[in-house]
C-alpha atoms as a PDB file:
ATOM      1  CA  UNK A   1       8.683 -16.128  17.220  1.00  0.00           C
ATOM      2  CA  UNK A   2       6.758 -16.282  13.463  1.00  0.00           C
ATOM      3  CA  UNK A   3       4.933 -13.015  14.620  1.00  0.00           C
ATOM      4  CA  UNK A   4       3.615 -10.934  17.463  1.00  0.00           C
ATOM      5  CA  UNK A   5       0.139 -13.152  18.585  1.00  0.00           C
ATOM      6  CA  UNK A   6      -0.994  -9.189  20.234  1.00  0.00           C
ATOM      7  CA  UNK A   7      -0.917  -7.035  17.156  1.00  0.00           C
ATOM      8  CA  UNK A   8      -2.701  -9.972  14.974  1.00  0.00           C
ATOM      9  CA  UNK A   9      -5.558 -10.122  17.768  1.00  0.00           C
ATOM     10  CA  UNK A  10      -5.454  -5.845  17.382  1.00  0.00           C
ATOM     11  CA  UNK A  11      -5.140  -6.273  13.925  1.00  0.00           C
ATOM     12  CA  UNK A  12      -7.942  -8.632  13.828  1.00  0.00           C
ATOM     13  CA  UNK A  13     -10.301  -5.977  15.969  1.00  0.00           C
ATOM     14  CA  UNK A  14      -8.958  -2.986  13.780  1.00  0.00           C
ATOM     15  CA  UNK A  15     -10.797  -4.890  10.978  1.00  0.00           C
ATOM     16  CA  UNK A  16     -13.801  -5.289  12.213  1.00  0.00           C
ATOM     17  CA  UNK A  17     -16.231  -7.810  10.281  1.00  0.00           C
ATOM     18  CA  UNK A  18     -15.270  -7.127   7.008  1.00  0.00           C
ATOM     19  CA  UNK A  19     -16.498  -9.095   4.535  1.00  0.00           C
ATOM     20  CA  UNK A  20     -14.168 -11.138   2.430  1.00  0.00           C
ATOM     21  CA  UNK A  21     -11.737 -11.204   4.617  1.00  0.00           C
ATOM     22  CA  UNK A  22      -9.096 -14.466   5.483  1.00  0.00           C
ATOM     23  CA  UNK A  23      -6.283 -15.431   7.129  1.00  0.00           C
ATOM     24  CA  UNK A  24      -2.999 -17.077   5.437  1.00  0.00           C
ATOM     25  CA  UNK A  25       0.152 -17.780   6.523  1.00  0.00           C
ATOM     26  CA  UNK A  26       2.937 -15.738   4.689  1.00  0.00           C
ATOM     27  CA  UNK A  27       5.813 -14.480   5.116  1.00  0.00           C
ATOM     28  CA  UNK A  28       7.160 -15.981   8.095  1.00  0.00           C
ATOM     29  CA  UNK A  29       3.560 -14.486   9.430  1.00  0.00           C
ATOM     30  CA  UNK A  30       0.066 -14.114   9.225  1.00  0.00           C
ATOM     31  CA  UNK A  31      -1.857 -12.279   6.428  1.00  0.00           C
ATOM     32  CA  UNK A  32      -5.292 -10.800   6.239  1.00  0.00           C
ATOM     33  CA  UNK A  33      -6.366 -11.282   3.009  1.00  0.00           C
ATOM     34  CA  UNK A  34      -9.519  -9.137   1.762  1.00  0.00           C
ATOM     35  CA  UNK A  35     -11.462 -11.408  -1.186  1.00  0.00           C
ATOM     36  CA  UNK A  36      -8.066 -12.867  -1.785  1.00  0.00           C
ATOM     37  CA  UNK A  37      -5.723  -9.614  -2.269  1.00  0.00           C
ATOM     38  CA  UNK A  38      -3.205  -9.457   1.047  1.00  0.00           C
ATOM     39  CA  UNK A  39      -4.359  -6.013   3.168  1.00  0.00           C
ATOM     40  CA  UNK A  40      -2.321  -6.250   5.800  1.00  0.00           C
ATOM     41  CA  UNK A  41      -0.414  -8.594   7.726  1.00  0.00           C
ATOM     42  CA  UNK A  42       2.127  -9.650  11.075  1.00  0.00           C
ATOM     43  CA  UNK A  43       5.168 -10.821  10.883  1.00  0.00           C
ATOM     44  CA  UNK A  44       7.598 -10.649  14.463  1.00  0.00           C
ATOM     45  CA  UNK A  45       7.035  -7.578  15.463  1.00  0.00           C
ATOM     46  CA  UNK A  46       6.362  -5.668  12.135  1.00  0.00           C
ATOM     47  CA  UNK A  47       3.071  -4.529  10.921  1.00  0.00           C
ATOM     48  CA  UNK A  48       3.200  -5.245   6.982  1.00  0.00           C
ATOM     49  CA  UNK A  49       1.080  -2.545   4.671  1.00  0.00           C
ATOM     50  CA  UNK A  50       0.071  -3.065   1.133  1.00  0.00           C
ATOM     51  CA  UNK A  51      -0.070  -0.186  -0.349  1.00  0.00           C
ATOM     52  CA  UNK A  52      -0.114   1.588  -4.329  1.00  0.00           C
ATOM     53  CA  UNK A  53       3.223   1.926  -5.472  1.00  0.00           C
ATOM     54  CA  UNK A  54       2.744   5.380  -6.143  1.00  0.00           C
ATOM     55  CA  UNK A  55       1.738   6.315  -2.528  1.00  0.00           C
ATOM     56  CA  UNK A  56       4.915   4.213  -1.902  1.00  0.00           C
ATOM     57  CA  UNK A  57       7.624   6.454  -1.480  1.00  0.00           C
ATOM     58  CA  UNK A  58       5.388   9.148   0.771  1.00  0.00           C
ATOM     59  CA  UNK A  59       4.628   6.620   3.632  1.00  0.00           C
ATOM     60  CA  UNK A  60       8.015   5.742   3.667  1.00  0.00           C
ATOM     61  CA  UNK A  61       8.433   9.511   5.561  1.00  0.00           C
ATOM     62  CA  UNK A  62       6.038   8.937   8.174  1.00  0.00           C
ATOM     63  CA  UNK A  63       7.522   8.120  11.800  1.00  0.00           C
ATOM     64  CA  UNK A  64       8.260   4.272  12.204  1.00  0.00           C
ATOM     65  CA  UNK A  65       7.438   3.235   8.629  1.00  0.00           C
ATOM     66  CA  UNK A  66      10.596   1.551   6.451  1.00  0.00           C
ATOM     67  CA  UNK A  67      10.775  -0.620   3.518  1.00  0.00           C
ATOM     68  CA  UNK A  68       9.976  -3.939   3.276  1.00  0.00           C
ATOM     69  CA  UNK A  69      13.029  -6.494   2.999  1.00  0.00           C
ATOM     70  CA  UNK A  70      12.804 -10.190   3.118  1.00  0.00           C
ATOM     71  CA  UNK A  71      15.914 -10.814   0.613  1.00  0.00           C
ATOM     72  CA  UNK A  72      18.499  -7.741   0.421  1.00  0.00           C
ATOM     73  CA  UNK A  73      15.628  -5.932  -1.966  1.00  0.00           C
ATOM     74  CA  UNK A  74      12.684  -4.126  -1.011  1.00  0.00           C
ATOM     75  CA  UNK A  75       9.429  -4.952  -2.261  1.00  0.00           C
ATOM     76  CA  UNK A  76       7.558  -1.909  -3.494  1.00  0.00           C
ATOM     77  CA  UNK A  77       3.943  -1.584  -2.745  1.00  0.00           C
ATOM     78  CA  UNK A  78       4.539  -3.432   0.653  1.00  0.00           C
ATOM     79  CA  UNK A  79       5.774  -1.055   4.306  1.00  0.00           C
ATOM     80  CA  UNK A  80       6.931  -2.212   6.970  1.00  0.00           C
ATOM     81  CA  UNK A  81       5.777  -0.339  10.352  1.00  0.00           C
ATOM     82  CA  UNK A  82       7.531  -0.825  13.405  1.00  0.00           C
ATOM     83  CA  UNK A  83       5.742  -1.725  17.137  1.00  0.00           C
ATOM     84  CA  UNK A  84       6.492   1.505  18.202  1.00  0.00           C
ATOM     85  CA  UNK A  85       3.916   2.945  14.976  1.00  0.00           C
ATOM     86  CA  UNK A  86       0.932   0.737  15.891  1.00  0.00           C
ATOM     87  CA  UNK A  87       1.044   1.244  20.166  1.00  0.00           C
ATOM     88  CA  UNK A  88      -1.934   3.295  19.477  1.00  0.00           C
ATOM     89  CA  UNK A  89      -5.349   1.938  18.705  1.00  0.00           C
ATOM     90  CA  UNK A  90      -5.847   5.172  16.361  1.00  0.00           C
ATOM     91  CA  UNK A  91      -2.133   4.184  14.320  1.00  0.00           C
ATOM     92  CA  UNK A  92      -3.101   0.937  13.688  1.00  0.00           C
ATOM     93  CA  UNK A  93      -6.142   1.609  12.788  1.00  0.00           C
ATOM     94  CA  UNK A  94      -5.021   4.212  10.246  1.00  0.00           C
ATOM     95  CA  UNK A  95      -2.551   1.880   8.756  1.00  0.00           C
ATOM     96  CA  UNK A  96      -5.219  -0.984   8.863  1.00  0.00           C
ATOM     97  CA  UNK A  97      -7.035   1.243   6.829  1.00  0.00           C
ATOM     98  CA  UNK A  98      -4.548   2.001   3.964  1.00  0.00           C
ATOM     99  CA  UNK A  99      -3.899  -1.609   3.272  1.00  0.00           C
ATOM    100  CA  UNK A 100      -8.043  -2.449   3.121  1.00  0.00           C
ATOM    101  CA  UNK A 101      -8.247   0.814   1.036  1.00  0.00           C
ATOM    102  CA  UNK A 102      -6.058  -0.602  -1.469  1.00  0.00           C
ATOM    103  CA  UNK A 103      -6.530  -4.364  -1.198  1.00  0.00           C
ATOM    104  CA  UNK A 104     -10.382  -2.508  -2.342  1.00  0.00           C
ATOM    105  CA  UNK A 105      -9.329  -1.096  -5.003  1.00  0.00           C
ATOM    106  CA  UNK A 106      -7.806  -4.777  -6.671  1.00  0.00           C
ATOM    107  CA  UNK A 107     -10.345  -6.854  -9.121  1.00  0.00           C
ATOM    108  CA  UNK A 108     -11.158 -10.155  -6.054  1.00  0.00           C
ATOM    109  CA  UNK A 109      -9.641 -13.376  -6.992  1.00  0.00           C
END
């Protein structure tokens, strides 16, 4: 399984109608890309964050959240949340928002 077909569709609603906003295969998953910067994405089960590297460390401590590892190192500026941290429409949501807040704050390609 590339990645979890019910939280893209919830990730997809959790969006909304933003404009700018694609879809891309990446990372074994699907990205949302927001006027080309990646926001968010899905990959198995795992909700992927971008996020600044400086909030980085700090949403490492919240409950389900880890690092994200694709090769033995993890990528700053990218989180990994768990199924178990997006169950709730409001925890998605919140985590939908962190990775559009940032992806915002990037010059558009």
């Amino acid at each position: 399984m590339p990645y979890n077909e019910e939280l893209a569709s919830r990730v997809r609603v959790a969006l909304g109608s933003l404009s700018g906003l694609t879809e891309k295969k990446m990372f074994g998953g699907l990205a949302f890309m927001l006027h080309g910067n990646m926001c968010v994405g899905v990959t198995k089960d795992d909700l992927i964050v971008r996020v600044a590297t400086e909030e980085h460390e700090n949403l490492l401590a919240l409950p389900h959240a880890r690092p994200m590892d694709f090769t033995g190192r993890p990528m700053k500026g990218f989180v990994f949340v768990g199924l178990e941290g997006t169950q709730e429409a409001e925890s998605l949501k919140e985590w939908v928002g962190r990775g559009v807040g940032f992806a915002q704050s990037l010059p558009k390609k």
